[in-house]
Protein backbone atom coordinates (compact mmCIF):
# COMPACT_ATOMS: atom_id res chain seq x y z
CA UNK A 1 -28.89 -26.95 -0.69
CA UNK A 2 -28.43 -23.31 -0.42
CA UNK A 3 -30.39 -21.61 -2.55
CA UNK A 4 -29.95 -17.87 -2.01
CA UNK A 5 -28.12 -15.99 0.64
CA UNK A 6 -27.10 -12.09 0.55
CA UNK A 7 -24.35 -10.41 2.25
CA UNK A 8 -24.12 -6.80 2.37
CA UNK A 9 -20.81 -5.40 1.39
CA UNK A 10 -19.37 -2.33 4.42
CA UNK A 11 -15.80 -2.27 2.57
CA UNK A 12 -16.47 0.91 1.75
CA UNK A 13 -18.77 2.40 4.52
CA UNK A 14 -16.29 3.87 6.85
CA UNK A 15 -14.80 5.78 3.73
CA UNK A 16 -17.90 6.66 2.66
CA UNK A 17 -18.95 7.91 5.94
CA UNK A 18 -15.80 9.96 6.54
CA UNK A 19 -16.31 11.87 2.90
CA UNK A 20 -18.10 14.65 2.58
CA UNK A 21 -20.41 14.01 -0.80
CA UNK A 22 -19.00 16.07 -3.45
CA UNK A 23 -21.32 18.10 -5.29
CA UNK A 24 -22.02 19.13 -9.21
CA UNK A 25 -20.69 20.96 -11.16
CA UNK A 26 -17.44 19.33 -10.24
CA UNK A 27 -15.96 21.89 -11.76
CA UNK A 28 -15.07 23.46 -8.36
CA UNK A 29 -13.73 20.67 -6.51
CA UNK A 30 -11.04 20.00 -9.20
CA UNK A 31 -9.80 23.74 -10.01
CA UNK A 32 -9.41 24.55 -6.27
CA UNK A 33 -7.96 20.73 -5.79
CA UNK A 34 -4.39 22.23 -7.64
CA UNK A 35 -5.11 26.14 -8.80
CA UNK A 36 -4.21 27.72 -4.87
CA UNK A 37 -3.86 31.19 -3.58
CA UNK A 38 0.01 31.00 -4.21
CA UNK A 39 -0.79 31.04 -7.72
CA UNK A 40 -0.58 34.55 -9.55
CA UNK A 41 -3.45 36.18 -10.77
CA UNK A 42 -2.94 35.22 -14.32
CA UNK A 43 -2.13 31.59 -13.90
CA UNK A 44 -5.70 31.02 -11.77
CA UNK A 45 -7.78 33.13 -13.63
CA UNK A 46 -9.95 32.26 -16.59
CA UNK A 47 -11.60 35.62 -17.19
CA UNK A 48 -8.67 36.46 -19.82
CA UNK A 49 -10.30 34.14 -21.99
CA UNK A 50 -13.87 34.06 -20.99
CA UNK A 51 -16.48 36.50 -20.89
CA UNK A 52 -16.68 35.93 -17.00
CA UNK A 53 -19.59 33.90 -15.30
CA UNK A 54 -22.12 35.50 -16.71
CA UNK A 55 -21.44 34.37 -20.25
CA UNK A 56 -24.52 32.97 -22.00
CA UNK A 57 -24.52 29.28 -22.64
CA UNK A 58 -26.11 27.58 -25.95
CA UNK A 59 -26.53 23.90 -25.17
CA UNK A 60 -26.60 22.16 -28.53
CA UNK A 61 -27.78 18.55 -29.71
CA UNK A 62 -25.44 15.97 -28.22
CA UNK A 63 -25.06 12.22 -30.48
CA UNK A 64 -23.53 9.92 -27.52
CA UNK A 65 -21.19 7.53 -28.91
CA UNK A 66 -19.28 5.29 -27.30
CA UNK A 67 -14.89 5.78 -27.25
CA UNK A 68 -13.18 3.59 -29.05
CA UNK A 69 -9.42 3.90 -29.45
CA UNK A 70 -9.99 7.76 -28.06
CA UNK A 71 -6.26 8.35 -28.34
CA UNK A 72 -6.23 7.13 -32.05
CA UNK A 73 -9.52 9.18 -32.74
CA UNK A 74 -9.07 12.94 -31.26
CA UNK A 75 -8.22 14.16 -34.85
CA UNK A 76 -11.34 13.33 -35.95
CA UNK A 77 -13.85 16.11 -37.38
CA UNK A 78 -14.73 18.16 -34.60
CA UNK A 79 -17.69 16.80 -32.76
CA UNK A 80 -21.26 18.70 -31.63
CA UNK A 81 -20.46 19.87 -28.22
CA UNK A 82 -21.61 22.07 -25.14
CA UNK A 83 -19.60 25.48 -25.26
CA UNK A 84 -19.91 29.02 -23.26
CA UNK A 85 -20.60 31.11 -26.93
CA UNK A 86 -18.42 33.94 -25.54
CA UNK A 87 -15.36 31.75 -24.90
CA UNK A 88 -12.19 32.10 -26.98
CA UNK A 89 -11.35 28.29 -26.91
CA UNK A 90 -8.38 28.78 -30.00
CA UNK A 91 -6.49 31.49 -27.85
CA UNK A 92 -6.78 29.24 -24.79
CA UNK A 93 -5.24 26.55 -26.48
CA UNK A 94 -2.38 28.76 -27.80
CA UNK A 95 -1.32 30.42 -24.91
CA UNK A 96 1.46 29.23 -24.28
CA UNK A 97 2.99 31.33 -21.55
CA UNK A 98 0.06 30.55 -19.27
CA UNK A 99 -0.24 26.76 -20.08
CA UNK A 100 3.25 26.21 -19.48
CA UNK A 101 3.27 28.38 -15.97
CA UNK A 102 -0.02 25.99 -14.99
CA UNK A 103 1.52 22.83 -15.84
CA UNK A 104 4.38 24.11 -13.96
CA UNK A 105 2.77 24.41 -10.63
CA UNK A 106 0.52 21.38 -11.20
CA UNK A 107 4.33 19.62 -11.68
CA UNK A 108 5.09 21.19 -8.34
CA UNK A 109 1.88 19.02 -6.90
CA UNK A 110 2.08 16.16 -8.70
CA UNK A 111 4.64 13.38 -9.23
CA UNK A 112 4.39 12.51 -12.66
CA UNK A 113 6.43 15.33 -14.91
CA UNK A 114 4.43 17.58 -16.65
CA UNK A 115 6.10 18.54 -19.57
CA UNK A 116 5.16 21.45 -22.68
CA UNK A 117 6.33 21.34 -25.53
CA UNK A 118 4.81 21.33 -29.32
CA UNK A 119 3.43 17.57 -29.08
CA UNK A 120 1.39 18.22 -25.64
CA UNK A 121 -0.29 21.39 -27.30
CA UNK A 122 -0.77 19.30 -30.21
CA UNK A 123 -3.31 17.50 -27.71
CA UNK A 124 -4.45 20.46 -25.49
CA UNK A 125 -5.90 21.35 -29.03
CA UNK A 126 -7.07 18.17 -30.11
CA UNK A 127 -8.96 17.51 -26.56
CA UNK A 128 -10.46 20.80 -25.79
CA UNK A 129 -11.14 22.57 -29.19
CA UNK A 130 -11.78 19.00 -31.53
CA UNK A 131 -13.62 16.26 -28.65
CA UNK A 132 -14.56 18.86 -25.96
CA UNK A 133 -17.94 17.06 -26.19
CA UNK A 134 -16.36 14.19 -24.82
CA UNK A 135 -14.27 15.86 -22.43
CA UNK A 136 -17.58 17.36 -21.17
CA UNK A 137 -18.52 13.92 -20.62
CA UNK A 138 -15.10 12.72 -18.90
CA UNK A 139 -16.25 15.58 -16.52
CA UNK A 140 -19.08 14.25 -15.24
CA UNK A 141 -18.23 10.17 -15.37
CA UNK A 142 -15.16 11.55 -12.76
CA UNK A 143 -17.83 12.22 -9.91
CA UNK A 144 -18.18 8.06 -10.15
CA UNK A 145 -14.84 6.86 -11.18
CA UNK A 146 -12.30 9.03 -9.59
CA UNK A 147 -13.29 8.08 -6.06
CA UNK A 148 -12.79 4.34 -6.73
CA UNK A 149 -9.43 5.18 -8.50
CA UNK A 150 -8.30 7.37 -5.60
CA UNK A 151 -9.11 4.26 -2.82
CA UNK A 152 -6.87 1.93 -4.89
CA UNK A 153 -3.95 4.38 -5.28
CA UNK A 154 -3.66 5.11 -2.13
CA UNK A 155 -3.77 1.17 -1.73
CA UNK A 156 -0.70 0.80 -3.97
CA UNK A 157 0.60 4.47 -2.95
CA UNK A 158 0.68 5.56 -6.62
CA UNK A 159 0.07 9.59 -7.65
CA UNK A 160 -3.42 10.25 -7.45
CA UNK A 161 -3.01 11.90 -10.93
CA UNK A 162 -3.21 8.34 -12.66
CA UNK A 163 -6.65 8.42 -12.67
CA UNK A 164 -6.09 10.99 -15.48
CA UNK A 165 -4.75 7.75 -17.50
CA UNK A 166 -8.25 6.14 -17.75
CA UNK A 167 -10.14 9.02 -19.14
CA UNK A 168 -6.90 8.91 -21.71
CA UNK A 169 -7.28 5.25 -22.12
CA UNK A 170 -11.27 4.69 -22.50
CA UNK A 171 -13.16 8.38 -21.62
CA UNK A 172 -13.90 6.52 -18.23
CA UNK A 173 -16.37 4.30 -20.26
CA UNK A 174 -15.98 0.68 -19.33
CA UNK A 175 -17.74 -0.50 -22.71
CA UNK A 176 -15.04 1.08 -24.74
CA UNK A 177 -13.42 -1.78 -26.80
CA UNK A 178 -10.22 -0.77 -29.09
CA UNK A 179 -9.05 -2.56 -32.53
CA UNK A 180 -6.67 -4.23 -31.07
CA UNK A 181 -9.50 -5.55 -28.75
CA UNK A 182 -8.77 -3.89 -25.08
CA UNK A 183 -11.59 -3.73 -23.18
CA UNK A 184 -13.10 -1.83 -20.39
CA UNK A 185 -11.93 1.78 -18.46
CA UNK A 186 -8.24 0.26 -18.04
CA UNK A 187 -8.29 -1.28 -21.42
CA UNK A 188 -6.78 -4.72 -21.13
CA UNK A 189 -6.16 -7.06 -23.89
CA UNK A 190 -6.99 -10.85 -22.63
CA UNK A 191 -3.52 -11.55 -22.43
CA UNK A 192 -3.04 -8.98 -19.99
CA UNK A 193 -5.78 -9.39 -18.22
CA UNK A 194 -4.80 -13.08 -17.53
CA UNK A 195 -2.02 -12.15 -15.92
CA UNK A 196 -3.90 -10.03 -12.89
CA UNK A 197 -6.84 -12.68 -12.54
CA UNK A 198 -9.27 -11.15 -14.39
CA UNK A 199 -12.22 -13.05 -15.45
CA UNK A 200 -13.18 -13.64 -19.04
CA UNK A 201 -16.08 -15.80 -19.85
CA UNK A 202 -19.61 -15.70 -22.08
CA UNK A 203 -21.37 -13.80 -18.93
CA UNK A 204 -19.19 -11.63 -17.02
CA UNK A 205 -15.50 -9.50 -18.42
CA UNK A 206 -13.80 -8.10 -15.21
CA UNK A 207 -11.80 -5.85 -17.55
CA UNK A 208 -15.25 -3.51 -17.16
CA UNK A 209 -15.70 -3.76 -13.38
CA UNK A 210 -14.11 -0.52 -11.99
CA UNK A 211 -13.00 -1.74 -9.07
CA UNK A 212 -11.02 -5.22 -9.90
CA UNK A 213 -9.79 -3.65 -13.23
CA UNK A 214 -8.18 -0.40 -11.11
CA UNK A 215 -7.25 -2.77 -8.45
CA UNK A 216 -5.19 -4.87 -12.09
CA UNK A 217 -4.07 -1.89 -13.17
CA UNK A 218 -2.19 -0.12 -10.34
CA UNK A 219 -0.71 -3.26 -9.68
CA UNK A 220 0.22 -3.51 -13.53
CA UNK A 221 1.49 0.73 -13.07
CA UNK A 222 3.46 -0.53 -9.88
CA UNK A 223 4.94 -3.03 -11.33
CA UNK A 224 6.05 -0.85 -14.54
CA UNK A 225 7.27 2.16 -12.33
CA UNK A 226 9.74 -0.42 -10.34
CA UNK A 227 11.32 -1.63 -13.67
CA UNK A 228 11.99 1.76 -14.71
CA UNK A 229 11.56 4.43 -11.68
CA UNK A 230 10.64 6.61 -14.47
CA UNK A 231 6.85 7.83 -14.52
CA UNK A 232 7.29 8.69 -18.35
CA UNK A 233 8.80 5.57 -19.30
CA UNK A 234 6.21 3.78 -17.03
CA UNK A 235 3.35 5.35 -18.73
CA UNK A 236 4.77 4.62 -22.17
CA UNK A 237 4.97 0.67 -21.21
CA UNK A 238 1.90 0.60 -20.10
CA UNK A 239 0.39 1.58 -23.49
CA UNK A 240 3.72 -0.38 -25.64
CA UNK A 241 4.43 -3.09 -23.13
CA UNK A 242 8.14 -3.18 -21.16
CA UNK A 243 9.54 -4.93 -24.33
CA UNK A 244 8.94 -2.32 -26.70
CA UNK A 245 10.79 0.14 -24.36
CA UNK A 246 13.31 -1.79 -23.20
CA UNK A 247 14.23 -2.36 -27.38
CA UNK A 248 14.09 1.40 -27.76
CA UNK A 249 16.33 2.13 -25.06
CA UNK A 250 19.09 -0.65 -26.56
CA UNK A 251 18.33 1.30 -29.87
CA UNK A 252 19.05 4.44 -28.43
CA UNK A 253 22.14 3.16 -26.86
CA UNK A 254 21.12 3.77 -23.29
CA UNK A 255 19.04 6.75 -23.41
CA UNK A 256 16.47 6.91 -20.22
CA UNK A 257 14.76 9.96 -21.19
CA UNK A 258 11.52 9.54 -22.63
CA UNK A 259 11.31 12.54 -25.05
CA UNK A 260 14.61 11.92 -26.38
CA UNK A 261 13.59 7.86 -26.66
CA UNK A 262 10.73 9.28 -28.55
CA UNK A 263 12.00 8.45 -31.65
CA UNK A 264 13.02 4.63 -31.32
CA UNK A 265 9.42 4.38 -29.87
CA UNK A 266 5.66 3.55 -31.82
CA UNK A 267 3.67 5.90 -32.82
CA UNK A 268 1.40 5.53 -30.48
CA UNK A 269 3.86 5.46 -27.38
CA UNK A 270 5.18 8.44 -29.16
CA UNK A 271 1.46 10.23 -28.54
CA UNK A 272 1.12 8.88 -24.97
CA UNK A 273 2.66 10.84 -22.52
CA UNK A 274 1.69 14.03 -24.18
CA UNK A 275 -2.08 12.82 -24.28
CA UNK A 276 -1.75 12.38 -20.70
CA UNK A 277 -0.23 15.84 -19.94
CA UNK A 278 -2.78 17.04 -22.25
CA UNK A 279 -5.53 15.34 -20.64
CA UNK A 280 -3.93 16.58 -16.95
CA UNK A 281 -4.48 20.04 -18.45
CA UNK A 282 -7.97 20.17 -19.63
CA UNK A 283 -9.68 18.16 -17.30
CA UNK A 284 -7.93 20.55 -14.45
CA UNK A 285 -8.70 24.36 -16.78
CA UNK A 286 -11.38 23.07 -18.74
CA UNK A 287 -13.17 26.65 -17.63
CA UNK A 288 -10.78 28.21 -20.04
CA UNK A 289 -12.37 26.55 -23.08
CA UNK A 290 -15.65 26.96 -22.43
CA UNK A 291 -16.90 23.44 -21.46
CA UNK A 292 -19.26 22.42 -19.06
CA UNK A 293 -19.35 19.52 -17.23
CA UNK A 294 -22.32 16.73 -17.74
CA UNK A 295 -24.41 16.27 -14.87
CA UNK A 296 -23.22 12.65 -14.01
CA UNK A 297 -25.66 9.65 -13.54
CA UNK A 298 -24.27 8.95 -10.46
CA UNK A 299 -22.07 10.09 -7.66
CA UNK A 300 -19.37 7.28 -6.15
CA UNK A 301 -21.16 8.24 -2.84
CA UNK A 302 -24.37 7.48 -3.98
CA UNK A 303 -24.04 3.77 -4.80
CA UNK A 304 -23.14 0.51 -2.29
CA UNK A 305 -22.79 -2.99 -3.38
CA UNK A 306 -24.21 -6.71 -2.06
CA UNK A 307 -23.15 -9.91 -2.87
CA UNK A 308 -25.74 -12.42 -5.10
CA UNK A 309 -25.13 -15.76 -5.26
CA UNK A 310 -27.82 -17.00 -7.66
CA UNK A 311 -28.45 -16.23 -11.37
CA UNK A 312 -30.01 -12.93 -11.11
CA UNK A 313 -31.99 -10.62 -14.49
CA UNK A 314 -31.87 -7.07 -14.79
CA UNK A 315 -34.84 -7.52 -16.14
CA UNK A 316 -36.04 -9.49 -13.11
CA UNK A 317 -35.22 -6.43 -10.54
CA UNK A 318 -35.96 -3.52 -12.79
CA UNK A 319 -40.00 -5.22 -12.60
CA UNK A 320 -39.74 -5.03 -8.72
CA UNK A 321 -37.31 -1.79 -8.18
CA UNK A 322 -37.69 2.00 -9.24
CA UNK A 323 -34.56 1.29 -11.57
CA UNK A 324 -34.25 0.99 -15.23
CA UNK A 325 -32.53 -2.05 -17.35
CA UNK A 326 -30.10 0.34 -18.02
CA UNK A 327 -29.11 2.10 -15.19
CA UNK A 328 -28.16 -1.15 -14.90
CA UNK A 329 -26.55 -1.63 -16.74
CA UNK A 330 -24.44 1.34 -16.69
CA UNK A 331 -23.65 0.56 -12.89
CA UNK A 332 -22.51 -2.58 -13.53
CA UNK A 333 -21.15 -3.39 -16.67
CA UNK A 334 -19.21 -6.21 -15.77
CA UNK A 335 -22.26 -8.57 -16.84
CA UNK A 336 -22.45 -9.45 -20.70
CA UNK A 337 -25.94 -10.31 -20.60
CA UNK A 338 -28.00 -7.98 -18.59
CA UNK A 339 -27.95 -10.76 -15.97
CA UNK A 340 -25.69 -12.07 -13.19
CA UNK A 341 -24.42 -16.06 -13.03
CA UNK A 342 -24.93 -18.20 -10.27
CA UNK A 343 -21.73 -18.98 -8.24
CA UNK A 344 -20.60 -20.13 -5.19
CA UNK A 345 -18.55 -17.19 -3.93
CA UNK A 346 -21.17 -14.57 -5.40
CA UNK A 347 -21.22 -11.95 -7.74
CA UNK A 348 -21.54 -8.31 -6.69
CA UNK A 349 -24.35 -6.25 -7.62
CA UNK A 350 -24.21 -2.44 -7.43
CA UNK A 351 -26.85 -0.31 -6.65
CA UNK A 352 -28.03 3.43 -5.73
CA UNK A 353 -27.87 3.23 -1.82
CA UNK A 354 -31.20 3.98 -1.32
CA UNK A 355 -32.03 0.66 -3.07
CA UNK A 356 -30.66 -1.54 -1.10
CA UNK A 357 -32.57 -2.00 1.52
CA UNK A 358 -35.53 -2.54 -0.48
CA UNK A 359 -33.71 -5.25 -2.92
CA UNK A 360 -33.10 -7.16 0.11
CA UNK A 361 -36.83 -6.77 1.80
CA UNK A 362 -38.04 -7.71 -2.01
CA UNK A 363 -35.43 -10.41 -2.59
CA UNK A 364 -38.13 -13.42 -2.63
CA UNK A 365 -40.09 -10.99 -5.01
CA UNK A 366 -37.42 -10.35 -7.51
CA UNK A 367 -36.28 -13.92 -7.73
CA UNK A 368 -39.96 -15.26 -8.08
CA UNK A 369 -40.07 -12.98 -11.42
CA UNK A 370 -40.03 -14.84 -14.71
CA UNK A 371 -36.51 -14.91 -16.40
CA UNK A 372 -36.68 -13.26 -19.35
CA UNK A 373 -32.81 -13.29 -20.12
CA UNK A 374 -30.59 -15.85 -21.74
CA UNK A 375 -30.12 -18.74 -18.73
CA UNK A 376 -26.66 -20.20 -18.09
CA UNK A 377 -25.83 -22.96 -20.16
CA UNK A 378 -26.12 -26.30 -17.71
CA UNK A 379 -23.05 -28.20 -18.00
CA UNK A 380 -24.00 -31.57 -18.59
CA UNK A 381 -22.37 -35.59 -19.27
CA UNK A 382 -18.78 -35.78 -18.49
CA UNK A 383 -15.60 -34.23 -18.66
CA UNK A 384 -12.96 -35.27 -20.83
CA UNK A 385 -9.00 -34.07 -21.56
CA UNK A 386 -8.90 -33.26 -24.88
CA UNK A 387 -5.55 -33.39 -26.62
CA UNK A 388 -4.71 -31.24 -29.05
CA UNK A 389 -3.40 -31.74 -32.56
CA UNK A 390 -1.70 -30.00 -34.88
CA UNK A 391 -3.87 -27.24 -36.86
CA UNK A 392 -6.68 -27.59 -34.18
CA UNK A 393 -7.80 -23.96 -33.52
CA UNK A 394 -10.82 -22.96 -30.74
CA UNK A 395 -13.63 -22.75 -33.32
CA UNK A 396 -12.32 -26.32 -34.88
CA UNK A 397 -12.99 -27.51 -31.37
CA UNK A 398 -16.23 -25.80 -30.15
CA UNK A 399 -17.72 -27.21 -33.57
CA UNK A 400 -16.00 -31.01 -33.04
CA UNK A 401 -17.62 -31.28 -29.60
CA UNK A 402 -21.20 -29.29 -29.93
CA UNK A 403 -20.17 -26.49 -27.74
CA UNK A 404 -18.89 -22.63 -28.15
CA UNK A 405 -15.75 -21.09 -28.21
CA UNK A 406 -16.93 -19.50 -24.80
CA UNK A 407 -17.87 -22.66 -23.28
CA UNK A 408 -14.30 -23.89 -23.73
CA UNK A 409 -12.61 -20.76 -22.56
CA UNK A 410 -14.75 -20.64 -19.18
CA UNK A 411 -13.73 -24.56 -18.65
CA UNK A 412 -10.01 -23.85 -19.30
CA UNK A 413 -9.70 -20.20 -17.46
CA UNK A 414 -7.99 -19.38 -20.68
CA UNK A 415 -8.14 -16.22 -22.65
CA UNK A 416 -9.81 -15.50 -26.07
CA UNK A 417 -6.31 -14.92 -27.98
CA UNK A 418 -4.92 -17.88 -26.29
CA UNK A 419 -1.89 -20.13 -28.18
CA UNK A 420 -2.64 -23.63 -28.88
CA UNK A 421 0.13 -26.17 -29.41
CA UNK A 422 0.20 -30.12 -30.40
CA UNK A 423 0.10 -32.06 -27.12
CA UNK A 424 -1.78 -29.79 -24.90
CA UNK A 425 -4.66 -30.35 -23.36
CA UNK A 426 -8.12 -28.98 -22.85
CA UNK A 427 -11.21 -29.77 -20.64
CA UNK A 428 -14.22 -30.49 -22.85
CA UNK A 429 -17.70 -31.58 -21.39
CA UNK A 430 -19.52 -34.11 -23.50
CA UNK A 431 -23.28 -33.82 -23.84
């Protein structure tokens, strides 16, 4: 019987090796990523709107609260926030010579179109001025996130500026759930995520692992962009679905161009592309507004994973390491219960690199600890194929045969929403 084995992870090492760490505030690395010397003096320089770098800054009271449904919620009262007091964040917003000549020449780097008109200012406003708190915050999670998104575009060879999506989708926070129920930095629904593989069950939701939801995503993008071979159109599907565009271009008789398809389209689809141009914006001249970056938890270059095969606590390894139950937690969110499940191909834990070596000298320690978290539920007596009849629904079932609603959707690899019709069948174990 094998009871525990470990297997460090180097996927990553020669990468990591090669790249030079990056270091906070990010805010330099970004600007000078896109804002070159070819640029004129008034397209690169802030100091029109800012009182120059030696502006006093007032660091007020900050209420952290997770995203939900950010694109829904930017019109919301404006939010407590970090701000340079000398910064004139209104004309910033409204200049609309300059923001236009920017977007230009980040259009001239980028693939995706960059666009201004009324309904991206709209959101230049809405981001910067109303939520710059959380744009603040965007700005710092990108020091961990944008290095994993960056590995897996260049994997699918999609435009780096994607990873502008996420913070558009979930403010880079892989706990962000939306109304409609999405879940994680990519924001799957559990029909969607079905389709790419990703595991749902009552312990672990790969919609919030970074890497296998980016990895479901580009594919998802790639698979958009070849139906259309239209970045607009492809970024609008990916929030509507390919059915709702493919209707609106009937409707519209044809038309291919998304801001003249805006009209046949949702609401929501409507706000989408210029919340991304929007977002492309700030996060690249947030200097102009006045906001600082948060000093992130972690850097991408400051983490490694291994490979744990046997149910592991949080609780359990923040007794024997210098790490806290929620750091964590915050590095690996993919676990639903603070612990990680036993399995026979593993489960991988991520850590700060200088903690690895030490979890695996301590291994025998950590394991030995008491668990204090929920254990897996044994599966027990047999198996049996369940047919189903007419009006059955999950809960009907996980209360006719003793078990949960999660205990059936782990046994069946299905998905939370999923249909069920008369004369299927389902795998139930019997106490």
């Amino acid at each position: 019987m094998k009871y525990w084995f470990l297997s460090i992870l180097l996927a990553f090492s020669s990468a990591l090796n090669a790249t030079s760490v990056l270091e906070f505030p990010v805010a330099d690395s970004v600007y000078s990523e896109h804002a070159s010397d070819s640029l004129s003096p008034e397209i690169t320089s802030n100091e029109s709107n800012s009182a120059g770098s030696d502006a006093k800054i007032f660091y007020f009271e900050q209420v952290s609260k997770r995203p939900v449904d950010l694109l829904d919620s930017i019109t919301a009262a404006k939010s407590k926030t970090i701000l340079h007091s000398s910064f004139n964040s209104d004309a910033a917003a409204n200049n609309d010579s300059l923001i236009q000549a920017r977007l230009k020449h980040l259009s001239e780097k980028m693939e995706i179109p960059l666009d201004y008109n009324e309904y991206v200012k709209e959101y230049i406003h809405a981001y910067a001025i109303e939520n710059s708190d959380k744009i603040s915050r965007i700005l710092g999670e990108q020091l961990y996130y944008f290095p994993i998104f960056e590995d897996y575009f260049g994997k699918y060879n999609l435009p780096p500026e994607l990873k502008y999506l996420a913070a558009v989708e979930s403010a880079l926070d892989p706990f962000a759930v939306s109304k409609s129920g999405a879940v994680g930095l990519w924001q799957f629904l559990p029909g969607t995520a079905g389709l790419f593989d990703l595991e749902i069950n009552a312990y672990i939701d790969q919609r919030r692992d970074a890497f296998l939801s980016t990895d479901a995503a580009c594919s998802y993008i790639e698979y958009l962009y070849r139906i259309y071979g239209d970045w607009h159109l492809a970024l609008a599907s990916y929030n509507g679905g390919p059915g709702a565009v493919q209707k609106a271009i009937a409707r519209s008789g044809g038309e291919r161009n998304y801001w003249k398809l805006r009209e046949h389209i949702s609401g929501q689809m409507q706000n989408y592309v210029p919340a991304f141009i929007a977002m492309t914006y700030v996060m690249n001249y947030y200097h102009d507004f006045g906001i600082v970056p948060e000093i992130p938890k972690y850097s991408r270059y400051y983490v490694d994973t291994i490979i744990v095969y046997e149910t592991l606590g949080f609780e359990q390894i923040a007794q024997t390491l210098p790490i806290s139950i929620e750091e964590l937690k915050y590095l690996n969110p993919v676990y639903r219960k603070e612990m990680i499940p036993a399995t026979e191909l593993g489960h991988i834990l991520v850590l700060p690199s200088n903690l690895l070596i030490e979890f695996v000298i301590a291994f025998e320690t950590i394991r030995s600890k008491p668990k204090v978290v929920e254990p897996l539920k044994a599966v027990s007596g047999g198996k049996k194929l369940v047919t189903i009849k007419r009006g059955d629904s999950l809960h009907k079932l996980a209360i006719r045969y003793s078990c949960t609603i999660d205990d059936i959707i782990k046994w069946n690899n299905i998905s939370r929403d999923h249909q069920l019709h008369a004369g299927d069948s389902l795998i139930i174990y019997i106490d």
